[in-house]
Each structure stands twice: as structure tokens, then as C-alpha cells.
N, C-alpha and C. Protein backbone atom coordinates (compact mmCIF):
# COMPACT_ATOMS: atom_id res chain seq x y z
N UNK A 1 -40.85 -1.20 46.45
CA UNK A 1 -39.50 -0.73 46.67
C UNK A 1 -38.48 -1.79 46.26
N UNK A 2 -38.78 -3.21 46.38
CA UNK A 2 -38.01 -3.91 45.94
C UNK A 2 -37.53 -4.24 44.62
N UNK A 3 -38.50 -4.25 44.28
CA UNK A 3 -38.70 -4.44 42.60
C UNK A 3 -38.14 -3.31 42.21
N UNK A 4 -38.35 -2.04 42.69
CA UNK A 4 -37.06 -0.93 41.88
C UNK A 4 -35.75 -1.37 42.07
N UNK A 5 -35.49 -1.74 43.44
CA UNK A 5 -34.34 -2.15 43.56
C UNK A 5 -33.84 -3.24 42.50
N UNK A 6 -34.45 -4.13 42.13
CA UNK A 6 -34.28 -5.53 41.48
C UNK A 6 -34.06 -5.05 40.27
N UNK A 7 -35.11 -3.86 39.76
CA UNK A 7 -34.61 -2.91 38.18
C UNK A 7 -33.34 -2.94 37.94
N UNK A 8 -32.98 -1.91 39.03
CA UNK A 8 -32.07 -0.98 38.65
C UNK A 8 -30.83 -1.96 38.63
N UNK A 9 -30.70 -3.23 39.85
CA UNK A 9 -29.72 -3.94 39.83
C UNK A 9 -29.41 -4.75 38.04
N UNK A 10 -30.50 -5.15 37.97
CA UNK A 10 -30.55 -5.55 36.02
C UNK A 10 -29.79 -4.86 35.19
N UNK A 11 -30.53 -3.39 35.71
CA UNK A 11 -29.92 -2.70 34.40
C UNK A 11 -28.16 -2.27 34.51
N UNK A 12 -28.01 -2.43 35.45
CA UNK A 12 -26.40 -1.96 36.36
C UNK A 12 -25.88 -3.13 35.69
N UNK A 13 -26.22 -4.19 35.79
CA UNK A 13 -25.74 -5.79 35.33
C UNK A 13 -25.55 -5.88 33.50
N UNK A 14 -26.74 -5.60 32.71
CA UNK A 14 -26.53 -5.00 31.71
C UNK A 14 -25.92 -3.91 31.13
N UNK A 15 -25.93 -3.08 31.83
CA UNK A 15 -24.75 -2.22 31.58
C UNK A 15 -23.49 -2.83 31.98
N UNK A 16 -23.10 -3.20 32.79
CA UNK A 16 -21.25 -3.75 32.99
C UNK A 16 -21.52 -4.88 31.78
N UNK A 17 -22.31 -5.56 31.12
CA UNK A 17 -22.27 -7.17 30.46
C UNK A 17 -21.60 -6.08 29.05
N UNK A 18 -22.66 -5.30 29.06
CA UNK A 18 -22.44 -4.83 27.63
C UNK A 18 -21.17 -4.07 27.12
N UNK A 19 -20.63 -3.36 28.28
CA UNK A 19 -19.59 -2.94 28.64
C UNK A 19 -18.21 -3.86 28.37
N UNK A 20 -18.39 -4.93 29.16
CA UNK A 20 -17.70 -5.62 28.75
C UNK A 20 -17.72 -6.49 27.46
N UNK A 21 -18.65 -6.48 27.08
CA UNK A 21 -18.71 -7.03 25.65
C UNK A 21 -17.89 -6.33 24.69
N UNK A 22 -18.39 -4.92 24.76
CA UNK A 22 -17.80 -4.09 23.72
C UNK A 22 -15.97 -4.21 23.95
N UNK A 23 -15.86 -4.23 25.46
CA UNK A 23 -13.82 -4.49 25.43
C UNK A 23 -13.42 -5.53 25.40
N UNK A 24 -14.74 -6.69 25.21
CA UNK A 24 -13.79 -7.98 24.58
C UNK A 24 -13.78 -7.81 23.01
N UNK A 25 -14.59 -7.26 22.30
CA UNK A 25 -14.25 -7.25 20.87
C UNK A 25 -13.48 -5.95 20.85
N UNK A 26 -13.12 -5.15 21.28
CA UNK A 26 -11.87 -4.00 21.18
C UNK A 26 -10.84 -4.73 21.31
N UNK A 27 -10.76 -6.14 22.60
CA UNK A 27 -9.46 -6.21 22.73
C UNK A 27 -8.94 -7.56 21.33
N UNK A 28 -9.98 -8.03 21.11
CA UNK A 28 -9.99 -8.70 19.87
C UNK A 28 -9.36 -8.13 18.56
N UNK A 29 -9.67 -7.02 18.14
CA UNK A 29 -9.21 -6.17 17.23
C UNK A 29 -8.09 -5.66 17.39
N UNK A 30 -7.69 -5.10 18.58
CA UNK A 30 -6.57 -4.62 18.86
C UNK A 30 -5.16 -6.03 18.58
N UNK A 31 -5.44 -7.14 19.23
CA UNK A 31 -4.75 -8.38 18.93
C UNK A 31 -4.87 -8.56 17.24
N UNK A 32 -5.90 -8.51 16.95
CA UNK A 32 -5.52 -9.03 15.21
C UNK A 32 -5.15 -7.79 15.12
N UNK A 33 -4.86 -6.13 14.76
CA UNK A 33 -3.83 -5.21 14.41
C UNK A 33 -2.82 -5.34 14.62
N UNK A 34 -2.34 -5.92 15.96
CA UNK A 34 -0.98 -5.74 16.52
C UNK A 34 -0.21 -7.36 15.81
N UNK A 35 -1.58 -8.22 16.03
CA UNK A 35 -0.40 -9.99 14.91
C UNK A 35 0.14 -9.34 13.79
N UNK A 36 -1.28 -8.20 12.84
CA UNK A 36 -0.98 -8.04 11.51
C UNK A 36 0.39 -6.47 11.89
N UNK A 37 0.26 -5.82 12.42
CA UNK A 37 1.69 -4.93 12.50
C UNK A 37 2.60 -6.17 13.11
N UNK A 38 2.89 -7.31 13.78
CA UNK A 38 4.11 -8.03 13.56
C UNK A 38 4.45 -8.35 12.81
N UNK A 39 3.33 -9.12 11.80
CA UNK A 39 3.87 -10.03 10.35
C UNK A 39 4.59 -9.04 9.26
N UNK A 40 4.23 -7.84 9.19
CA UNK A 40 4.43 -6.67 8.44
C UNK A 40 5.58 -6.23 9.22
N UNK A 41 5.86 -6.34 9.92
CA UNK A 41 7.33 -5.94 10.68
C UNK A 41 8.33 -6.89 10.77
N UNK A 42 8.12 -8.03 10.83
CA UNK A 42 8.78 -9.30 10.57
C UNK A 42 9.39 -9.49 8.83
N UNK A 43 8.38 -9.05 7.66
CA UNK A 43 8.33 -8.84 6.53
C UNK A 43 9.48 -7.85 6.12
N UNK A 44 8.80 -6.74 6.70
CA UNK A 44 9.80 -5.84 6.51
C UNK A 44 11.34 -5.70 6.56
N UNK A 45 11.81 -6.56 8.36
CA UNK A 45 13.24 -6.99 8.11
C UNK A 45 13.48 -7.73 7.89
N UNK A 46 13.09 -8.69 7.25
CA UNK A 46 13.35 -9.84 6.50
C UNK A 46 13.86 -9.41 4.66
N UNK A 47 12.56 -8.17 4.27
CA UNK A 47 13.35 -7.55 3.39
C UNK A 47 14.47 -6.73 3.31
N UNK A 48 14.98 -6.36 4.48
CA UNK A 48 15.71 -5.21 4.42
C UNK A 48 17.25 -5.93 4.71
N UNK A 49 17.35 -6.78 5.58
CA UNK A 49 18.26 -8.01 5.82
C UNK A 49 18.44 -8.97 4.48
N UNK A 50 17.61 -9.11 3.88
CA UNK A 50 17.51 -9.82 2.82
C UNK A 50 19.16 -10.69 2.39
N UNK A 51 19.92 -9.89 1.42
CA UNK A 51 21.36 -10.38 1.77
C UNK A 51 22.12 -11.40 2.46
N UNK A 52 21.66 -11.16 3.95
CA UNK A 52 22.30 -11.33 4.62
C UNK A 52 21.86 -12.89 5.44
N UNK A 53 20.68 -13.03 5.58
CA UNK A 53 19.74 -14.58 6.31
C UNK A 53 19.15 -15.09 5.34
N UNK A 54 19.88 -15.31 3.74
CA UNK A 54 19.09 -16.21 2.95
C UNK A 54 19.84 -17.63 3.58
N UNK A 55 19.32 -18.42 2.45
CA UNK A 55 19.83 -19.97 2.78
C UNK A 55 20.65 -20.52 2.08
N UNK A 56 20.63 -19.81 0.53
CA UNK A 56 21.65 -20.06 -0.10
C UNK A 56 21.84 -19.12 -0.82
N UNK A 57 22.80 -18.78 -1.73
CA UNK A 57 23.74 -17.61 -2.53
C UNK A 57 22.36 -17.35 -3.53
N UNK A 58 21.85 -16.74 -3.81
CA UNK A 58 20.57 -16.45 -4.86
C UNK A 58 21.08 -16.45 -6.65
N UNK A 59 22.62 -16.51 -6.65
CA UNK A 59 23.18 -16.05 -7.97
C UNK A 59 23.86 -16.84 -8.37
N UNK A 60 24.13 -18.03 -7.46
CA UNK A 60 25.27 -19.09 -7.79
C UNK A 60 24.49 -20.04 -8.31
N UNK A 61 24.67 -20.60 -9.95
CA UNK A 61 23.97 -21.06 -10.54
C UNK A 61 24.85 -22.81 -10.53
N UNK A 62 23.49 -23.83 -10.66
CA UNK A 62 23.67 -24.96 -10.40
C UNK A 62 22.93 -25.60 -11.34
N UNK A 63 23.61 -26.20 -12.41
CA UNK A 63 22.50 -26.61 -13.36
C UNK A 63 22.49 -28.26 -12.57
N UNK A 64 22.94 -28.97 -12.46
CA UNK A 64 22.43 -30.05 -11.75
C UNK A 64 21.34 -30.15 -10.55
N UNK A 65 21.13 -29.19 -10.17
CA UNK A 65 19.99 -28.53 -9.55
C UNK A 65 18.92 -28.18 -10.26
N UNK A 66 18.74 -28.00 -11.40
CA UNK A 66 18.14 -27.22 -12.16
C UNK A 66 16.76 -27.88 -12.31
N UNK A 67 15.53 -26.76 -11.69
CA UNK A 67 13.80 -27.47 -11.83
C UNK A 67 13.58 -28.47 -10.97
N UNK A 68 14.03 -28.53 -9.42
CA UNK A 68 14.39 -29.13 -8.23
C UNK A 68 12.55 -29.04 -8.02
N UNK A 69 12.31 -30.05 -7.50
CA UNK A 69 10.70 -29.56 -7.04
C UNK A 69 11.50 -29.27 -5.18
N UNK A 70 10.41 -28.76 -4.51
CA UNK A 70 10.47 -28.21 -2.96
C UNK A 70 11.59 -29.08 -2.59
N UNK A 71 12.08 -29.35 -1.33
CA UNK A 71 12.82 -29.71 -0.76
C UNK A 71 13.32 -29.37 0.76
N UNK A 72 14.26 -30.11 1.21
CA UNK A 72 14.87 -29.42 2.84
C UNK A 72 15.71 -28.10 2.71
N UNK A 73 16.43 -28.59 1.09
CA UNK A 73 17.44 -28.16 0.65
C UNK A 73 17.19 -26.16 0.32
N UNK A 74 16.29 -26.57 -1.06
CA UNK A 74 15.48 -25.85 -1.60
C UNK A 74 14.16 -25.73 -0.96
N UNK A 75 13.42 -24.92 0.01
CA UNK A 75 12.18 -24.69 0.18
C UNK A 75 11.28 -24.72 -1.01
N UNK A 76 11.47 -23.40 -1.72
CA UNK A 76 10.56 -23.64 -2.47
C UNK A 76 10.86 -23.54 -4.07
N UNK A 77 11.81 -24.70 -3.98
CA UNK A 77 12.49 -25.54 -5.33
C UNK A 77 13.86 -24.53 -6.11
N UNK A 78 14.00 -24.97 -7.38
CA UNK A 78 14.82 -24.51 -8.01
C UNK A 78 14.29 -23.67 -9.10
N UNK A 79 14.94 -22.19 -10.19
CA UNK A 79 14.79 -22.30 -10.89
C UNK A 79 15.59 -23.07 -12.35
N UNK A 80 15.38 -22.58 -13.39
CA UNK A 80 15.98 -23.46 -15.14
C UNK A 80 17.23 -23.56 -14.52
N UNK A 81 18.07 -22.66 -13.89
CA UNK A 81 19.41 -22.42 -13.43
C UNK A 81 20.13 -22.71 -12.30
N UNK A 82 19.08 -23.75 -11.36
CA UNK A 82 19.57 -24.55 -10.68
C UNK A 82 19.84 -23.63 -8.80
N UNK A 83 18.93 -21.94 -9.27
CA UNK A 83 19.42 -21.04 -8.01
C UNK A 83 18.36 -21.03 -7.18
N UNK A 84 18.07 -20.78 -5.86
CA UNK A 84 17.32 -21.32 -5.08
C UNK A 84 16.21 -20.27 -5.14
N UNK A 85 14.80 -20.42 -5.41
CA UNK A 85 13.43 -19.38 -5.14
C UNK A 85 13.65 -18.93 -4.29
N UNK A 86 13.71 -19.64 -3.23
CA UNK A 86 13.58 -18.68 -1.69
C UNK A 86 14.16 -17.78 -1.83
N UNK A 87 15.77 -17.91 -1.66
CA UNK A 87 16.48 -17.05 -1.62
C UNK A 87 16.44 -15.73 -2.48
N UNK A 88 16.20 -16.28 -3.69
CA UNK A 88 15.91 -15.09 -4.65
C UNK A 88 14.77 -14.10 -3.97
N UNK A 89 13.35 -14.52 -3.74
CA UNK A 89 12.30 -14.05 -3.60
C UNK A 89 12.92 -13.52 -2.03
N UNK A 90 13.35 -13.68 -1.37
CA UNK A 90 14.47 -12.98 -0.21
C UNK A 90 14.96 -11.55 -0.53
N UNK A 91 15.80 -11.90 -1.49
CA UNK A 91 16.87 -10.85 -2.07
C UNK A 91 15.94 -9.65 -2.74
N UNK A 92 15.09 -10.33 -3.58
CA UNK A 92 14.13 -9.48 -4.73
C UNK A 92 13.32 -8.80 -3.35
N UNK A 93 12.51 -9.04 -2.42
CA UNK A 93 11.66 -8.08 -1.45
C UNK A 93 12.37 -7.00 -1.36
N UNK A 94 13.46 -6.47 -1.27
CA UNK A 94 13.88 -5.34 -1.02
C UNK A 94 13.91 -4.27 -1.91
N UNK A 95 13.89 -4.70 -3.29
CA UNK A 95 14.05 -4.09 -4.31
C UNK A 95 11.93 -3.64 -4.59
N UNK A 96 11.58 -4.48 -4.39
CA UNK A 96 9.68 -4.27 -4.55
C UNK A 96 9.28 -3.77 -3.53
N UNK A 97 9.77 -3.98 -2.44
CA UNK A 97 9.46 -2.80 -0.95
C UNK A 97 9.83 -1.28 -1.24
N UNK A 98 11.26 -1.27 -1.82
CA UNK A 98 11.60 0.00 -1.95
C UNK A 98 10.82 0.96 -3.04
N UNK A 99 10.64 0.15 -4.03
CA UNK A 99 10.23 0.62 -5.24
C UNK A 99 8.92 1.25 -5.05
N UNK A 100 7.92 0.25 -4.23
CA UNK A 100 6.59 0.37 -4.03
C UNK A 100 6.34 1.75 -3.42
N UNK A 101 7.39 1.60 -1.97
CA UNK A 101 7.17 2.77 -1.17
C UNK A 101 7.98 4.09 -1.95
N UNK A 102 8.46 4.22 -2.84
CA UNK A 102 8.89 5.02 -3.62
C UNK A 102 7.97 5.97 -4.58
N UNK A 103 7.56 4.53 -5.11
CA UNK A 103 5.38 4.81 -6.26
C UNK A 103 4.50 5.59 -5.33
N UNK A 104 4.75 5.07 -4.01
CA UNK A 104 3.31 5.53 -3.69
C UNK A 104 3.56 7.45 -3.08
N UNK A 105 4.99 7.02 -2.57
CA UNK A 105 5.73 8.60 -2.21
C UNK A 105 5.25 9.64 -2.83
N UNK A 106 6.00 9.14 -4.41
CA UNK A 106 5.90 9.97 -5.73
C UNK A 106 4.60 10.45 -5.99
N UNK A 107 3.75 9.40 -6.18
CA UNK A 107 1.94 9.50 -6.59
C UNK A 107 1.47 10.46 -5.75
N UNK A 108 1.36 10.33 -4.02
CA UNK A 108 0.85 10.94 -3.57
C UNK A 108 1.12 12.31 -3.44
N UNK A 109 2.92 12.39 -3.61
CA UNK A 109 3.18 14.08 -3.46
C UNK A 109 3.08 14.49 -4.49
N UNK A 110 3.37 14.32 -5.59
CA UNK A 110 3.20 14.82 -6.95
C UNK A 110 1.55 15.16 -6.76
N UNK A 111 0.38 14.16 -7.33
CA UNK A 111 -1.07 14.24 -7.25
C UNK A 111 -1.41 15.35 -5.95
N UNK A 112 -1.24 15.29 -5.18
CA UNK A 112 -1.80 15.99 -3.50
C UNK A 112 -1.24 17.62 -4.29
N UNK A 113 -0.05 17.80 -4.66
CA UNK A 113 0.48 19.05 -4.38
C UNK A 113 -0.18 20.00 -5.59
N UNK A 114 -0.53 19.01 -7.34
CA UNK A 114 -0.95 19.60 -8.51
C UNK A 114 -2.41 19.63 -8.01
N UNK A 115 -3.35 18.48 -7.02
CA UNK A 115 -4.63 18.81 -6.90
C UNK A 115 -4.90 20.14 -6.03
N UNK A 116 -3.69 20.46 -4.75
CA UNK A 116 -4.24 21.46 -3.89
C UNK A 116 -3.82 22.50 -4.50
N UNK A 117 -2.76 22.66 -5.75
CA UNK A 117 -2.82 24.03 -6.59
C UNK A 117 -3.67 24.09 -7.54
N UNK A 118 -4.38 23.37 -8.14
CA UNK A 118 -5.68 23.24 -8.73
C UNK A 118 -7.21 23.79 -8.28
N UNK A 119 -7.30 23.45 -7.12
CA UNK A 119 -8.17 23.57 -6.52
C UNK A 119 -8.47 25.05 -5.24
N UNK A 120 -7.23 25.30 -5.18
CA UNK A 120 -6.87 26.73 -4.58
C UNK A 120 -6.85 27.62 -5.85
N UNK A 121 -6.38 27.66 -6.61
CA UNK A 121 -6.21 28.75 -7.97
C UNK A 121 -7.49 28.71 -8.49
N UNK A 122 -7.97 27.44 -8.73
CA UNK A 122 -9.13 27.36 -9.62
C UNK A 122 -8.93 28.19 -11.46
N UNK A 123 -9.72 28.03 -11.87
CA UNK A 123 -9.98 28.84 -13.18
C UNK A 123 -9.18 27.91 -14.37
N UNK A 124 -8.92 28.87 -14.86
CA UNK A 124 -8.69 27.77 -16.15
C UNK A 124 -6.95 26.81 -16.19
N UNK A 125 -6.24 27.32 -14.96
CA UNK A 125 -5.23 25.90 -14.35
C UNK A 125 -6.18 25.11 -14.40
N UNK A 126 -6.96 25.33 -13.09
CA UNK A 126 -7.65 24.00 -12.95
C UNK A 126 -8.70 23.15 -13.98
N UNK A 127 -9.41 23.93 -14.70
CA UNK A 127 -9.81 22.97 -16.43
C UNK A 127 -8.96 22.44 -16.92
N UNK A 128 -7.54 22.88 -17.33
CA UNK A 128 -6.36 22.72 -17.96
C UNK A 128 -6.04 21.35 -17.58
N UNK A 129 -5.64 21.14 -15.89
CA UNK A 129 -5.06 20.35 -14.87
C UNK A 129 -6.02 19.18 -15.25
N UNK A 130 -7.26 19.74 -14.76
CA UNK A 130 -8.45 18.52 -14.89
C UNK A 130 -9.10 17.49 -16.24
N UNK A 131 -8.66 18.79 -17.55
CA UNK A 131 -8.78 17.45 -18.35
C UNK A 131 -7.78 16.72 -19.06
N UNK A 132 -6.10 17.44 -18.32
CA UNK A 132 -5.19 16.26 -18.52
C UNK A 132 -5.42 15.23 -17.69
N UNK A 133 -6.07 15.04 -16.51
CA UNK A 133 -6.22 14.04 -15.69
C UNK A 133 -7.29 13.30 -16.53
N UNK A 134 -7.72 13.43 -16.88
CA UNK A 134 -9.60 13.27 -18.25
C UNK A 134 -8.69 11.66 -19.02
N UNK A 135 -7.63 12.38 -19.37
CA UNK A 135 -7.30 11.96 -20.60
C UNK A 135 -6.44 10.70 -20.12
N UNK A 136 -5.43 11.23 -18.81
CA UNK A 136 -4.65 9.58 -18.25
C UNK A 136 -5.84 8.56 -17.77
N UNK A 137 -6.82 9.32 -17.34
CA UNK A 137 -7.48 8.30 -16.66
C UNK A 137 -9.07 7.54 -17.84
N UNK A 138 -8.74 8.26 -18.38
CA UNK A 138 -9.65 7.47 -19.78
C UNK A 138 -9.39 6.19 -20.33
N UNK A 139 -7.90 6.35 -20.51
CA UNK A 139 -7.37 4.86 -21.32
C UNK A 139 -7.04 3.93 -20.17
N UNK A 140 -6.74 2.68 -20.25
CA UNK A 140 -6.73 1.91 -19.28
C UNK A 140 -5.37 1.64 -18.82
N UNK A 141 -5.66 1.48 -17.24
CA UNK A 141 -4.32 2.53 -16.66
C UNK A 141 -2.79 1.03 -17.02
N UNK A 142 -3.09 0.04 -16.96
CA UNK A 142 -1.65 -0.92 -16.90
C UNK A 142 -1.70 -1.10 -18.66
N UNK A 143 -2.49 -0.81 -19.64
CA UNK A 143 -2.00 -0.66 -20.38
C UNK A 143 -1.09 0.44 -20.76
N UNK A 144 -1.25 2.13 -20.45
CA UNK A 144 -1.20 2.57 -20.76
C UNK A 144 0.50 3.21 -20.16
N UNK A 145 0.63 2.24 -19.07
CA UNK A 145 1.41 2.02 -18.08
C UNK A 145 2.76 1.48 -19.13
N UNK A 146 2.49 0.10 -19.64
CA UNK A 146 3.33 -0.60 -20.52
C UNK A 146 3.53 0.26 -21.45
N UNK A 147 2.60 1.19 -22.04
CA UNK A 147 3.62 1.41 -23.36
C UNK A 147 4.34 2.73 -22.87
N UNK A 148 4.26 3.31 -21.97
CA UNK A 148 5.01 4.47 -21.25
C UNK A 148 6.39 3.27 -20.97
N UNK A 149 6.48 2.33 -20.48
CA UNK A 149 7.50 1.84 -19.91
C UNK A 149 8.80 0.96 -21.24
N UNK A 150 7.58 0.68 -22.53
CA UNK A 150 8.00 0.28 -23.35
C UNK A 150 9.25 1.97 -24.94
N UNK A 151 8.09 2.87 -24.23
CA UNK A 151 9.20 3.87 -24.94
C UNK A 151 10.24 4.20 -23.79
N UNK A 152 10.28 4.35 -22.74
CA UNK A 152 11.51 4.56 -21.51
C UNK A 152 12.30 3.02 -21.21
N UNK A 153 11.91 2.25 -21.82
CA UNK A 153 12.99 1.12 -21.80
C UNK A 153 12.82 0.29 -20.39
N UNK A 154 13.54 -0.73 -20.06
CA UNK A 154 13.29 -1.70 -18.99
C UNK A 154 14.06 -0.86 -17.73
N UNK A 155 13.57 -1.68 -16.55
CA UNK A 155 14.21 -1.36 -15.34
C UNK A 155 13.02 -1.17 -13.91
N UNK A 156 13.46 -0.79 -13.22
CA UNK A 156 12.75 -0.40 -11.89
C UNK A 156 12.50 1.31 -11.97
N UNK A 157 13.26 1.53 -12.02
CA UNK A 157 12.82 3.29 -11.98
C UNK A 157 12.32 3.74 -13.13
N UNK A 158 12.34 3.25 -14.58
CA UNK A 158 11.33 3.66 -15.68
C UNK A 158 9.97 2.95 -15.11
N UNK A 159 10.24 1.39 -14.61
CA UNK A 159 8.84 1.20 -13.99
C UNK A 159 8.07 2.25 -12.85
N UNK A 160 8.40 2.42 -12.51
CA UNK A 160 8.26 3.94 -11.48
C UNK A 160 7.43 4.90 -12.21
N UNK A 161 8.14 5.20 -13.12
CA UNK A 161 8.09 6.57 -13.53
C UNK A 161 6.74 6.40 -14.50
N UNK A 162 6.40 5.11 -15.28
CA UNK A 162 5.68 5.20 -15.79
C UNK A 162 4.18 4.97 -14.86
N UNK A 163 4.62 4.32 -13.99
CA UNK A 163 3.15 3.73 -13.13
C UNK A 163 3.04 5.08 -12.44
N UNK A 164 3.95 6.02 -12.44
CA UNK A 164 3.21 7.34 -11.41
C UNK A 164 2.70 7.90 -12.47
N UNK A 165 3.44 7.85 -13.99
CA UNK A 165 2.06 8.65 -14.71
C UNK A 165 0.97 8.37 -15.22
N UNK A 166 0.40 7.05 -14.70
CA UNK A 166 -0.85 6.89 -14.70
C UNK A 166 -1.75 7.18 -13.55
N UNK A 167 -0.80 6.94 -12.30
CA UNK A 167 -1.54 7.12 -11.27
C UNK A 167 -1.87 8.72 -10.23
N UNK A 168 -1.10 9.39 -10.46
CA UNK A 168 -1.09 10.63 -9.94
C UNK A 168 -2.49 11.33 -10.19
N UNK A 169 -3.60 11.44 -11.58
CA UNK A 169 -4.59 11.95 -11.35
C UNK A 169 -5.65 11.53 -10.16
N UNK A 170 -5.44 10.27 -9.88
CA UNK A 170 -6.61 9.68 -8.69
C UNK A 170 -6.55 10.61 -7.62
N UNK A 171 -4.92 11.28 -6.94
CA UNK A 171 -4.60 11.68 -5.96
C UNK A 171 -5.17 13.51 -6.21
N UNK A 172 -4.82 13.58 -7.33
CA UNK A 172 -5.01 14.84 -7.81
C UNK A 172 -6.29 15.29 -7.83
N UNK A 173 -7.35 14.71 -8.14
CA UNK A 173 -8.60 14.68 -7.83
C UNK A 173 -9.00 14.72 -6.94
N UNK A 174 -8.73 13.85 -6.15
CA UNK A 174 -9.28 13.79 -4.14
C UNK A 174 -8.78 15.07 -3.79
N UNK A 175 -7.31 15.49 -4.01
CA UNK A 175 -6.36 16.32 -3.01
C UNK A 175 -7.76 18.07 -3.32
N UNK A 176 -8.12 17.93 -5.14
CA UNK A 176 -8.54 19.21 -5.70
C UNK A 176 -9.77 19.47 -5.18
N UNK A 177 -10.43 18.16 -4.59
CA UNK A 177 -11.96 18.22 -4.00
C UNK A 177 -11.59 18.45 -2.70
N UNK A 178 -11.04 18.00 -1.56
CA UNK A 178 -10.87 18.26 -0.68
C UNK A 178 -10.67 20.19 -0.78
N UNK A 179 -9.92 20.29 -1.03
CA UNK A 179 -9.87 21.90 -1.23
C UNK A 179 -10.49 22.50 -1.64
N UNK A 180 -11.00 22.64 -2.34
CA UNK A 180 -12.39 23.36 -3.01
C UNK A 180 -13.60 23.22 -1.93
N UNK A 181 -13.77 22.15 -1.06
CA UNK A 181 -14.75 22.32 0.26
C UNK A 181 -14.30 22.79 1.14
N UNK A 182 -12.97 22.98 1.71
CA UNK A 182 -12.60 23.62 2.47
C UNK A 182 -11.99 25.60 2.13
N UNK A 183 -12.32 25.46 0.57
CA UNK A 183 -12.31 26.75 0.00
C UNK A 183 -13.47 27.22 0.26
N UNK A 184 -14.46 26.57 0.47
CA UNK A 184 -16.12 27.22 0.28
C UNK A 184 -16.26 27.29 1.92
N UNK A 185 -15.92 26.48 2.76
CA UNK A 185 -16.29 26.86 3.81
C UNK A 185 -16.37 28.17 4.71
N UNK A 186 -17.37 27.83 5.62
CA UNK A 186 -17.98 29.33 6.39
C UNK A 186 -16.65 30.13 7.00
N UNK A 187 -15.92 28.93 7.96
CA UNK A 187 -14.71 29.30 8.36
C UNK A 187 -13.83 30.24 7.64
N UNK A 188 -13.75 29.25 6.37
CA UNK A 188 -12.40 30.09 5.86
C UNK A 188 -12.97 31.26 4.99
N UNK A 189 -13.95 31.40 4.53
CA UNK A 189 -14.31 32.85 3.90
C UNK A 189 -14.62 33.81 5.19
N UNK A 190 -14.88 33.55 6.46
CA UNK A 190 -14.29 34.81 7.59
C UNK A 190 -12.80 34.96 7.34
């Protein structure tokens, strides 16, 4: 009788150890998500403020300054023109935050919306659809990127425009497979 007793106390003991094992590495993970959602939130208004908490004017050019290595002054030096990196690379986050989350906007609604009408219609849209995707995604995508950007000329929004038309078949594909299994399913043919 004792010795059951002595079991069961073990296994009660192993069970709470293990128990708690598993919510010290949950709470582990949960701490590195929540550092990495601060730094990314810290990032974020730092880009969006940008303007406003640099250290120095990003545009006011100083050629006696000019090719400064690091400093108190300059963090992280000068450029040919004597204007401060930091600050620039300050100012510039807002413009590559926006842009980015703009690319990926575009990519995914554009791709998601041509794959789930692809893949719902089926027939020869979807051959049609699928081997224009054949054909962006054949050649190699940042080349093919540049010379889209090189006939639409310089800027941020031709950059845009050309990097979504390389990238939209990836989305278009996933969005057209996803649907097509949920076209076949038991569910939805009741």
C-alpha cells in the first residue's frame, strides 16, 4: 500500500515538474515575442516621427564636414556632402516602411483576389491566368524587376509597381490552390 502511495506521489511530482517546465519555456517565448513586438514598435515610431527627433537637419549640407568618420557629433559619420547618416537613415525609414507596407498590400490583394478567381472559375481563365504567372515567374524575378523599373523611369512608386509585377504570381498561386481544395471538398459540394 505504501509503495502505491510513493507511485502515485512521483508521478503527481512529475507531472507538476513537467508542467511547469513546459510554462517556463511558454513564458520564455512569450518574453522574446513581446522584446521583439517592442523593438518593432519602437522602430516603427521612430519611423513615423522621423522629421521630427533627428539630431541634425538631414539636408543641410556641410562640406567641411564632408566623409566625417563616427563621432558624438555624427553617430554614424558623414556623407561626400558633409549631411549627417543618422539622420538621413531617420528621415529615409518612413519612406521604406511605407513603401514596403504598400508592396506587400498590393501583392497580396492583387495575387489573393486573381488566384481565388482563378481557381473558383477554373477552365481556361485559369490556364490563361496560370501560364502568365509561368512566364513572370520563369525569368529571374530582381532582374526582371529592373528592367520593368528601367522602362517606367526612377522613383518609389514605379519601384512599387514594378516589384508587384513580379511578385503577385507567388500569391496567386497559393490563393488558386487553396481554393481549388476547398472547391473539392465534401463540405462544400453538399
Amino acid at each position: 500500500m505504501e509503495k502505491s502511495i510513493v507511485r502515485q506521489n512521483l508521478k503527481t511530482r512529475n507531472y507538476f515538474k513537467d508542467t511547469l517546465d513546459k510554462l517556463k519555456s511558454l513564458n520564455k517565448t512569450k518574453i522574446k515575442l513581446n522584446i521583439l513586438l517592442f523593438i518593432v514598435g519602437i522602430l516603427f515610431l521612430i519611423a513615423l516621427l522621423g522629421e521630427h527627433i533627428v539630431p541634425n537637419d538631414p539636408y543641410v549640407q556641410d562640406l567641411s564636414n564632408a566623409l566625417s568618420p563616427p563621432s558624438k557629433e555624427f553617430i554614424f559619420g558623414t556623407d561626400r556632402y558633409g549631411r549627417c547618416m543618422l539622420s538621413r537613415v531617420i528621415v529615409g525609414a518612413k519612406t521604406t516602411m511605407f513603401s514596403a507596407l504598400g508592396l506587400v498590400a498590393i501583392i497580396a490583394t492583387f495575387g489573393t483576389i486573381i488566384g481565388a478567381i482563378c481557381g473558383y472559375i477554373g477552365g481556361k481563365l485559369d490556364e490563361f491566368v496560370m501560364r502568365i504567372s509561368d512566364i513572370f515567374l520563369a525569368f529571374p524575378g530582381m532582374v526582371f524587376a529592373i528592367a520593368v523599373a528601367g522602362v517606367l523611369g526612377g522613383g518609389i512608386v514605379n519601384a512599387v509597381i514594378s516589384l508587384s509585377l513580379i511578385s503577385w504570381p507567388k500569391f496567386s498561386r497559393l490563393a488558386r490552390g487553396q481554393v481549388l481544395t476547398m472547391k473539392n471538398s465534401a463540405y462544400i459540394q453538399a
